[in-house]
PDB file of N, CA and C in Angstrom:
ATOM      1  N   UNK A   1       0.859  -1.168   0.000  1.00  0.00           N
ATOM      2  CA  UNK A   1       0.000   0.000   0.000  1.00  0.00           C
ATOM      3  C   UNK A   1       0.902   1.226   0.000  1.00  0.00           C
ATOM      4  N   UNK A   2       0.528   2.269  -1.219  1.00  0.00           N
ATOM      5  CA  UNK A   2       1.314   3.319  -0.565  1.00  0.00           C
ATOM      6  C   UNK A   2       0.354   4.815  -0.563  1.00  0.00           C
ATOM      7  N   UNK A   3       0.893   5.141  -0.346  1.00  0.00           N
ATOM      8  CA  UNK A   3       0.586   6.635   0.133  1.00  0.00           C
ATOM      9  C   UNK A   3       0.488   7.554  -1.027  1.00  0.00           C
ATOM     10  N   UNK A   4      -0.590   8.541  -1.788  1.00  0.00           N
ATOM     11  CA  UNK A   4      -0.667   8.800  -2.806  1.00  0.00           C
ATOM     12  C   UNK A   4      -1.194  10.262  -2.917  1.00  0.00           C
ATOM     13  N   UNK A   5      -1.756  10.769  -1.501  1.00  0.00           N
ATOM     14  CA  UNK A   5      -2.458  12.424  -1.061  1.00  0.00           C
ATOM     15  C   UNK A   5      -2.375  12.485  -0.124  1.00  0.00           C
ATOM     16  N   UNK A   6      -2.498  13.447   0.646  1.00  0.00           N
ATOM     17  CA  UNK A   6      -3.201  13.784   1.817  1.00  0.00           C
ATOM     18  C   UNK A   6      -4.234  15.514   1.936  1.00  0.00           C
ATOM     19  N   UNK A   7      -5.315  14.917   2.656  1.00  0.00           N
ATOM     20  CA  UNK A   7      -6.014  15.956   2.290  1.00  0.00           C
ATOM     21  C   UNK A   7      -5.792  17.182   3.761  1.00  0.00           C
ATOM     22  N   UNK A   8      -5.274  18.199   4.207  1.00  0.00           N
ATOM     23  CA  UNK A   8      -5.279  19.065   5.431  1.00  0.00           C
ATOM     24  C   UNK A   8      -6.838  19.262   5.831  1.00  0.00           C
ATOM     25  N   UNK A   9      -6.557  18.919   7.103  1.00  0.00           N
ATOM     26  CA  UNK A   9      -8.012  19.464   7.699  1.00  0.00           C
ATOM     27  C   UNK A   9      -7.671  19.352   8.953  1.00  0.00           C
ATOM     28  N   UNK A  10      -8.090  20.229   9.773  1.00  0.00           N
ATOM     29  CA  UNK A  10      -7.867  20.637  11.597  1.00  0.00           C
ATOM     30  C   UNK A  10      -7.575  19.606  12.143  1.00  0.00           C
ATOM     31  N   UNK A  11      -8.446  18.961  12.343  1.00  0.00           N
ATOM     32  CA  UNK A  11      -8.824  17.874  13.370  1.00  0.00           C
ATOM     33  C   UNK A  11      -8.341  16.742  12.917  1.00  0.00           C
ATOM     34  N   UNK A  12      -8.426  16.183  11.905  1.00  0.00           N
ATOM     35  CA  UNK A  12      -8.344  14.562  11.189  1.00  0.00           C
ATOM     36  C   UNK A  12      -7.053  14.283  10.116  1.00  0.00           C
ATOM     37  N   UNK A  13      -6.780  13.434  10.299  1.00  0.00           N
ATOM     38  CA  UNK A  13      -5.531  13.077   9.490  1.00  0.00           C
ATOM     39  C   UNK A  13      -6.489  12.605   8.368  1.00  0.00           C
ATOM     40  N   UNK A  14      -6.242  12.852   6.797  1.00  0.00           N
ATOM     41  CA  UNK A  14      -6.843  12.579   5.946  1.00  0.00           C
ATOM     42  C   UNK A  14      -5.864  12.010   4.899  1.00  0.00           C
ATOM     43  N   UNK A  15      -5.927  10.680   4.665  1.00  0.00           N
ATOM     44  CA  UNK A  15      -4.813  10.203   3.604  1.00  0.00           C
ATOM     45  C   UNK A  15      -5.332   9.035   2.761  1.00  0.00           C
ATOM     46  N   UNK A  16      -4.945   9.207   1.837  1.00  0.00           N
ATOM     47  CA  UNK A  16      -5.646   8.476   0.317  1.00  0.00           C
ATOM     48  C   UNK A  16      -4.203   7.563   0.299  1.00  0.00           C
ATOM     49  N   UNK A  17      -4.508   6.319  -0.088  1.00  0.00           N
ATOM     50  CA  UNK A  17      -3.574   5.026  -0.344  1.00  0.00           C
ATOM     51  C   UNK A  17      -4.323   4.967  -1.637  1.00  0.00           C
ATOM     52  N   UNK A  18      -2.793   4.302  -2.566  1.00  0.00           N
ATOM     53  CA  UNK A  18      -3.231   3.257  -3.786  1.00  0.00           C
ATOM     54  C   UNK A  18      -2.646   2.132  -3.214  1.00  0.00           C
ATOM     55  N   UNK A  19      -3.785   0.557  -3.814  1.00  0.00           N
ATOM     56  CA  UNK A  19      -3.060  -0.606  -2.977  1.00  0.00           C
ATOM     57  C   UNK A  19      -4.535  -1.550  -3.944  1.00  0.00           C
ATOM     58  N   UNK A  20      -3.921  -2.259  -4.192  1.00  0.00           N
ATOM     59  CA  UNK A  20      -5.351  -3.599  -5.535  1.00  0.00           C
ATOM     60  C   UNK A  20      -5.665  -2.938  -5.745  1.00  0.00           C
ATOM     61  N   UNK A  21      -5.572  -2.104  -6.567  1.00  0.00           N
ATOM     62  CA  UNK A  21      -6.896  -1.841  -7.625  1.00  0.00           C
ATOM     63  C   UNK A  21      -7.804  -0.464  -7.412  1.00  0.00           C
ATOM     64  N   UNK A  22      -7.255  -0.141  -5.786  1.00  0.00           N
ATOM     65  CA  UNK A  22      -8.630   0.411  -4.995  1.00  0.00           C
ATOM     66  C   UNK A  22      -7.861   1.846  -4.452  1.00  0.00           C
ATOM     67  N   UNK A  23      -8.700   2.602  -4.417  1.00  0.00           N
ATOM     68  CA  UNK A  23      -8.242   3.700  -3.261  1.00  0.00           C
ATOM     69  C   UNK A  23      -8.720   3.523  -1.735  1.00  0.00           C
ATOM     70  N   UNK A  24      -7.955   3.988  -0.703  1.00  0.00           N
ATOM     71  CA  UNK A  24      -8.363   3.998   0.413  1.00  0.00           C
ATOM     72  C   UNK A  24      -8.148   5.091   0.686  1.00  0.00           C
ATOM     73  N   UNK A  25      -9.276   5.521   1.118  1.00  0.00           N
ATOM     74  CA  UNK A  25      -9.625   6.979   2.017  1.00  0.00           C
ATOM     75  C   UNK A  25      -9.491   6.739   3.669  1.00  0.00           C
ATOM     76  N   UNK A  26      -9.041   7.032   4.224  1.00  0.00           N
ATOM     77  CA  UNK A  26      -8.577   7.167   5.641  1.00  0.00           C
ATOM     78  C   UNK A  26      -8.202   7.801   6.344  1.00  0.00           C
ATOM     79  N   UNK A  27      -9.356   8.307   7.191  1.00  0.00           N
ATOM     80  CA  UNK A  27      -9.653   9.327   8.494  1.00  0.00           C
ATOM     81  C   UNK A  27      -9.028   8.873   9.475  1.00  0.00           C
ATOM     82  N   UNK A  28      -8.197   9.439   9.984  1.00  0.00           N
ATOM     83  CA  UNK A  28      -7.669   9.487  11.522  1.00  0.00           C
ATOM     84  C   UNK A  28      -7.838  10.142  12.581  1.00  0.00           C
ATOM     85  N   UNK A  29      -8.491  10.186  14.042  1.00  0.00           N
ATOM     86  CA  UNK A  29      -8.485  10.699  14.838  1.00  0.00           C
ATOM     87  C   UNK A  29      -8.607  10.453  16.391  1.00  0.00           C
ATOM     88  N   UNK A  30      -7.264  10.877  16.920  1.00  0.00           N
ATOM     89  CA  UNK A  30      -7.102   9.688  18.055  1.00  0.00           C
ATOM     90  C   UNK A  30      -6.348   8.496  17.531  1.00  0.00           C
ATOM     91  N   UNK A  31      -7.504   7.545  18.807  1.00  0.00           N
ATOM     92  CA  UNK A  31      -6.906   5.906  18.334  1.00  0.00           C
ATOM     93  C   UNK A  31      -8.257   5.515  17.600  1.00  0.00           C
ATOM     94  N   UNK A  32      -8.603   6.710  16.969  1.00  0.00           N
ATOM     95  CA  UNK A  32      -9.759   5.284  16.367  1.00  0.00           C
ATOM     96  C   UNK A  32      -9.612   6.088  14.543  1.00  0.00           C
ATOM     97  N   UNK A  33     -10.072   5.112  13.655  1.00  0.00           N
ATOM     98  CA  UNK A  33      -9.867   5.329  12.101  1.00  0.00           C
ATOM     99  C   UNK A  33     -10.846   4.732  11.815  1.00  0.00           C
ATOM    100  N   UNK A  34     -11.443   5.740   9.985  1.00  0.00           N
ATOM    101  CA  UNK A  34     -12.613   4.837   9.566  1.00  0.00           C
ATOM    102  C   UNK A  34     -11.767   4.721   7.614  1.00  0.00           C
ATOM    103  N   UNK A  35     -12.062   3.762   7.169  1.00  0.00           N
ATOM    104  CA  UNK A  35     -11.329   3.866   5.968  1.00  0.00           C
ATOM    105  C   UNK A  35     -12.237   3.581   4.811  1.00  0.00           C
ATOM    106  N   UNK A  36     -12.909   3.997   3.634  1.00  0.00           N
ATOM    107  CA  UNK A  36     -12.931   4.198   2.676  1.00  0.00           C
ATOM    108  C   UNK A  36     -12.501   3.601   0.724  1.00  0.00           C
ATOM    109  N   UNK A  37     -13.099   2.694   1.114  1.00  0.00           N
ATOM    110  CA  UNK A  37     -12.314   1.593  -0.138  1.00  0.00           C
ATOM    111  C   UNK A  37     -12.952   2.283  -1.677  1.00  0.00           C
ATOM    112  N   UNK A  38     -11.960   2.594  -2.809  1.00  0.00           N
ATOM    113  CA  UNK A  38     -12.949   3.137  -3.466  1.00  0.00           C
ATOM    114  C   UNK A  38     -12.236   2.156  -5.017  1.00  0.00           C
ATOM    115  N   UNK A  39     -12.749   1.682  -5.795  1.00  0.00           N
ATOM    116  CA  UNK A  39     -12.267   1.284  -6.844  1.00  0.00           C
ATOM    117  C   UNK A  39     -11.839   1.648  -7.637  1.00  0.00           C
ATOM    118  N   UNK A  40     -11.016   1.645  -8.400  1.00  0.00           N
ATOM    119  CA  UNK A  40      -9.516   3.104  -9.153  1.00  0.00           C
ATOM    120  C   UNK A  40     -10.867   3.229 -10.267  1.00  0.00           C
ATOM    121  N   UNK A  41     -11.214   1.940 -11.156  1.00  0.00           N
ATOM    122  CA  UNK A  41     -12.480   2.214 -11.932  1.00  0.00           C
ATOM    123  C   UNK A  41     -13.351   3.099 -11.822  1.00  0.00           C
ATOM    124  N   UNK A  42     -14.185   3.398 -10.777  1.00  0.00           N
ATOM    125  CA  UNK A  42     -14.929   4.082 -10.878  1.00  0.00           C
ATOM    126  C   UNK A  42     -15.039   5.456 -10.426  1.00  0.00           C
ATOM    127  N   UNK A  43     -13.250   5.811 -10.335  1.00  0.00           N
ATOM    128  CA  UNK A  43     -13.152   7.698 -10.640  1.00  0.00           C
ATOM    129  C   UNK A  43     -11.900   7.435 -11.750  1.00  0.00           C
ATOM    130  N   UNK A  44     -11.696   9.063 -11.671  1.00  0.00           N
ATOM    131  CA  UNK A  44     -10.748   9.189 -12.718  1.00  0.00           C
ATOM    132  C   UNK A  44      -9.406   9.215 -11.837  1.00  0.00           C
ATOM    133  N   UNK A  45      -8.957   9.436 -10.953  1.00  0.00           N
ATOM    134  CA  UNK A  45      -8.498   9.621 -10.548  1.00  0.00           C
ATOM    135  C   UNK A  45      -7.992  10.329  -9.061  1.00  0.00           C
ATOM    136  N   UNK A  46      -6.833  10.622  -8.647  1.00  0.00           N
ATOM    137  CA  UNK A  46      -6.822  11.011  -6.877  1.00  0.00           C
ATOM    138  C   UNK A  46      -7.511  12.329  -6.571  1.00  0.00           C
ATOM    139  N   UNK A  47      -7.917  13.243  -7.932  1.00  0.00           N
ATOM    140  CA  UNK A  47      -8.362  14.279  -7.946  1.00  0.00           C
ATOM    141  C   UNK A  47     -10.090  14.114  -7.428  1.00  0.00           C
ATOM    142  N   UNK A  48     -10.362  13.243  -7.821  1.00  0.00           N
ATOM    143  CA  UNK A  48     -11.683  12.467  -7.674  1.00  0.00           C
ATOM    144  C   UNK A  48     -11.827  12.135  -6.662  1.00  0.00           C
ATOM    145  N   UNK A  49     -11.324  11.477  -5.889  1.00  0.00           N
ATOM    146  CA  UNK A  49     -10.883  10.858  -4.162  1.00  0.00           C
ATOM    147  C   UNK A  49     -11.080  12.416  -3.384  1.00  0.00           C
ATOM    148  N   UNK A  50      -9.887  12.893  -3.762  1.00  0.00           N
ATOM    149  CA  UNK A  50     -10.380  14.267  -3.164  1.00  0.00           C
ATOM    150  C   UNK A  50     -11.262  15.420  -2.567  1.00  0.00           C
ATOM    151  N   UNK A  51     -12.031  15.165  -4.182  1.00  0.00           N
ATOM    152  CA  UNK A  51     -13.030  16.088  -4.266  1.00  0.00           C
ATOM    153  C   UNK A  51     -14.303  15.523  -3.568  1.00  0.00           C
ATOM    154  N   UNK A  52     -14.187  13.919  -3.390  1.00  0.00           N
ATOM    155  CA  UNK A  52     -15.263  13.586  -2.488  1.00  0.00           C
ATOM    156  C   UNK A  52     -15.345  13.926  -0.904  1.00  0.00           C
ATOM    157  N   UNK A  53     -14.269  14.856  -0.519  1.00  0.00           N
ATOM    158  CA  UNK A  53     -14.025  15.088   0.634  1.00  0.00           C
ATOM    159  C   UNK A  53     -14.610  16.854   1.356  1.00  0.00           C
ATOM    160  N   UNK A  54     -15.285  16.663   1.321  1.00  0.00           N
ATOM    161  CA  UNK A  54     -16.290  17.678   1.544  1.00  0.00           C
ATOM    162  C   UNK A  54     -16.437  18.174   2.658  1.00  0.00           C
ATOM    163  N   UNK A  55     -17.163  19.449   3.411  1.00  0.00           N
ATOM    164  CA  UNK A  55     -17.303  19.989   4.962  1.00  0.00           C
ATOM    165  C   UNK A  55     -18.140  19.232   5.176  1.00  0.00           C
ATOM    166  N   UNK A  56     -18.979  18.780   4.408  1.00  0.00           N
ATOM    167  CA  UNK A  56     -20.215  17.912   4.854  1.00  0.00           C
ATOM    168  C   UNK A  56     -20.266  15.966   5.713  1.00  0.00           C
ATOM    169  N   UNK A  57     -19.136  15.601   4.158  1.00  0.00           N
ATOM    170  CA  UNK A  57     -18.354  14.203   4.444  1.00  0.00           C
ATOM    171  C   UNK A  57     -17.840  14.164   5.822  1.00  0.00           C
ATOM    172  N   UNK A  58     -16.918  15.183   6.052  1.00  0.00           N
ATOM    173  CA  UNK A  58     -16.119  15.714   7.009  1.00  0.00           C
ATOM    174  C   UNK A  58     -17.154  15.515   8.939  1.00  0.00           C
ATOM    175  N   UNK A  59     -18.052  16.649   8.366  1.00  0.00           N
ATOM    176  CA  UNK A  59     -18.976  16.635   9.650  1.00  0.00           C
ATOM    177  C   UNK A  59     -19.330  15.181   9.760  1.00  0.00           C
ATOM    178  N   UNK A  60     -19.179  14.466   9.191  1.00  0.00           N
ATOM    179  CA  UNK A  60     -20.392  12.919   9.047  1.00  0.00           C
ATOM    180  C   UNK A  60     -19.396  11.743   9.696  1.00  0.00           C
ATOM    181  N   UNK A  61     -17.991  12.270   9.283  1.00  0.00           N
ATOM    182  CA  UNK A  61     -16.990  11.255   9.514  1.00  0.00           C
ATOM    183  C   UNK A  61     -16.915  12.075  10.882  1.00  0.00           C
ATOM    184  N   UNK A  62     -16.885  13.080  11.480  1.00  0.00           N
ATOM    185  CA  UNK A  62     -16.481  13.215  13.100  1.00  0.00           C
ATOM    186  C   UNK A  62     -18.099  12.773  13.985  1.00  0.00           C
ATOM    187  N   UNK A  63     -18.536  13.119  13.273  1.00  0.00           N
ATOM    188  CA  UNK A  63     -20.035  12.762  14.058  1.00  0.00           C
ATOM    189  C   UNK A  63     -19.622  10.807  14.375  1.00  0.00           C
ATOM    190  N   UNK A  64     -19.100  10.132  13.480  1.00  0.00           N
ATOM    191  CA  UNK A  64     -18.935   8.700  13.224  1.00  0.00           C
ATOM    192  C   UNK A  64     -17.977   8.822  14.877  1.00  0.00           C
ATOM    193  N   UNK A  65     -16.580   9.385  14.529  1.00  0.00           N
ATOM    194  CA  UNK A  65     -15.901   9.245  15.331  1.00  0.00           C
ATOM    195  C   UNK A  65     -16.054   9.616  17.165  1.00  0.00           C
ATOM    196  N   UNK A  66     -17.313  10.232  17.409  1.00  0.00           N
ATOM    197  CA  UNK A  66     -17.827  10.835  18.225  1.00  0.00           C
ATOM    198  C   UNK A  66     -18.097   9.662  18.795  1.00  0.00           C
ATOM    199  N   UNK A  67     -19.416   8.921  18.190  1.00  0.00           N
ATOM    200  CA  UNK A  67     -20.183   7.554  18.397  1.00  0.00           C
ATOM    201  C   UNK A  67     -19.324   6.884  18.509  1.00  0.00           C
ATOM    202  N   UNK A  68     -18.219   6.474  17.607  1.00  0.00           N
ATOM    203  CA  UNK A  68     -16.797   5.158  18.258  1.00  0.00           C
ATOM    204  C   UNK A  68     -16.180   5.245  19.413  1.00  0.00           C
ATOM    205  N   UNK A  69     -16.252   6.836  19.886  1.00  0.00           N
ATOM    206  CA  UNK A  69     -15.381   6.873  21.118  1.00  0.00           C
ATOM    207  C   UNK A  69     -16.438   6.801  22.111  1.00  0.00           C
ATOM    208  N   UNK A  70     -18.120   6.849  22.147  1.00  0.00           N
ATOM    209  CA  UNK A  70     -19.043   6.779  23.341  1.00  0.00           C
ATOM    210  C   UNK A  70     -18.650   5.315  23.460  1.00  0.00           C
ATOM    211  N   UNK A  71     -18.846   4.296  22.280  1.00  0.00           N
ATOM    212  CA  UNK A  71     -19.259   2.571  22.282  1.00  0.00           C
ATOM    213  C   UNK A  71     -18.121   2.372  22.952  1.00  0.00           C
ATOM    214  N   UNK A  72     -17.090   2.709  22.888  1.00  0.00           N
ATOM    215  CA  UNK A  72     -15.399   2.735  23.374  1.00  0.00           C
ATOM    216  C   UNK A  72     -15.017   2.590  24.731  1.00  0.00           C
ATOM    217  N   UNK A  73     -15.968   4.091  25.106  1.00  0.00           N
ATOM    218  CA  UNK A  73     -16.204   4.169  26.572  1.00  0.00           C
ATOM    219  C   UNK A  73     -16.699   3.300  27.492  1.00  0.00           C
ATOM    220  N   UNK A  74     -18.022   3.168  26.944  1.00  0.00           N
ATOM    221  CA  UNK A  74     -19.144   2.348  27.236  1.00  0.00           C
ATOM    222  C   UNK A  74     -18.173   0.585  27.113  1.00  0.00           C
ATOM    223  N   UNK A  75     -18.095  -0.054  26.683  1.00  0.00           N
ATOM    224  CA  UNK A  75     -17.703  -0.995  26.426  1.00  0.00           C
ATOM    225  C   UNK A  75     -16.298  -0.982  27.547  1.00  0.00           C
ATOM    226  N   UNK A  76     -15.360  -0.112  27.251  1.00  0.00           N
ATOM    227  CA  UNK A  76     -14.362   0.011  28.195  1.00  0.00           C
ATOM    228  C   UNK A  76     -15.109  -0.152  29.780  1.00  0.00           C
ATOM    229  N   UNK A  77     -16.403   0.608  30.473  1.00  0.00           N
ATOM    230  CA  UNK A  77     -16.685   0.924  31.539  1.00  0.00           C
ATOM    231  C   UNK A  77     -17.341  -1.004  32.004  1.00  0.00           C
ATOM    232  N   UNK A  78     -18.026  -1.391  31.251  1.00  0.00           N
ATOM    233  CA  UNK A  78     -18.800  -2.666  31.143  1.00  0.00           C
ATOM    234  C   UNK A  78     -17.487  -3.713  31.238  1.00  0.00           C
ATOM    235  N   UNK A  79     -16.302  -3.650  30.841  1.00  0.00           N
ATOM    236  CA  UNK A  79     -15.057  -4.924  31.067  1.00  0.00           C
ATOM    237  C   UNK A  79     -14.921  -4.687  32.195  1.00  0.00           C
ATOM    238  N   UNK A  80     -14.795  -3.478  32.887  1.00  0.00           N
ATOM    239  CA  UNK A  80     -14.340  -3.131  34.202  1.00  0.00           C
ATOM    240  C   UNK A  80     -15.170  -3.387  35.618  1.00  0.00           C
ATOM    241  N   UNK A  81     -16.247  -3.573  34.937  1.00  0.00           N
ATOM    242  CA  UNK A  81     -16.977  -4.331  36.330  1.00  0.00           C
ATOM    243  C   UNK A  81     -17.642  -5.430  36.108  1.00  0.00           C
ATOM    244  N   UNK A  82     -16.905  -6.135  35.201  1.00  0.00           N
ATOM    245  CA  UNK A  82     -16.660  -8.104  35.573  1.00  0.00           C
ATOM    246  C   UNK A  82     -16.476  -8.686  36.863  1.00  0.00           C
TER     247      UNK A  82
END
């Protein structure tokens, strides 16, 4: 897999891989990541990957990461009183 963009944004590490065939889009923040498989076929290219990256995408992927870190919690608090 390698490394092929990265998109700047405040909060989130944003980085596009080429690797089979596919693009991977991959949000970072914290310890938790959501990734993005996209098939080289069906854009033209990393410009394309890109441009799917939107304020909107953006809000949707931290809203995601919000909810991973409650279940996180939650789940962390529930091992602890076994």
């Amino acid at each position: 897999m390698r490394i092929v963009a990265e998109v700047p944004h405040p909060v989130m590490k944003i980085s596009i891989f080429s690797w089979n065939e596919k693009y991977h889009l991959k949000f970072e923040a914290g310890p938790f990541e959501q990734t993005y498989k996209i098939k080289q076929l069906d854009v033209t290219g990393v410009e394309d990957v890109k441009n799917m990256v939107t304020d909107e995408f953006c809000a949707r992927v931290l809203e995601r990461f919000k909810a991973m870190r409650d279940d996180f919690v939650t789940a962390w608090k529930d091992s602890q009183n076994v």
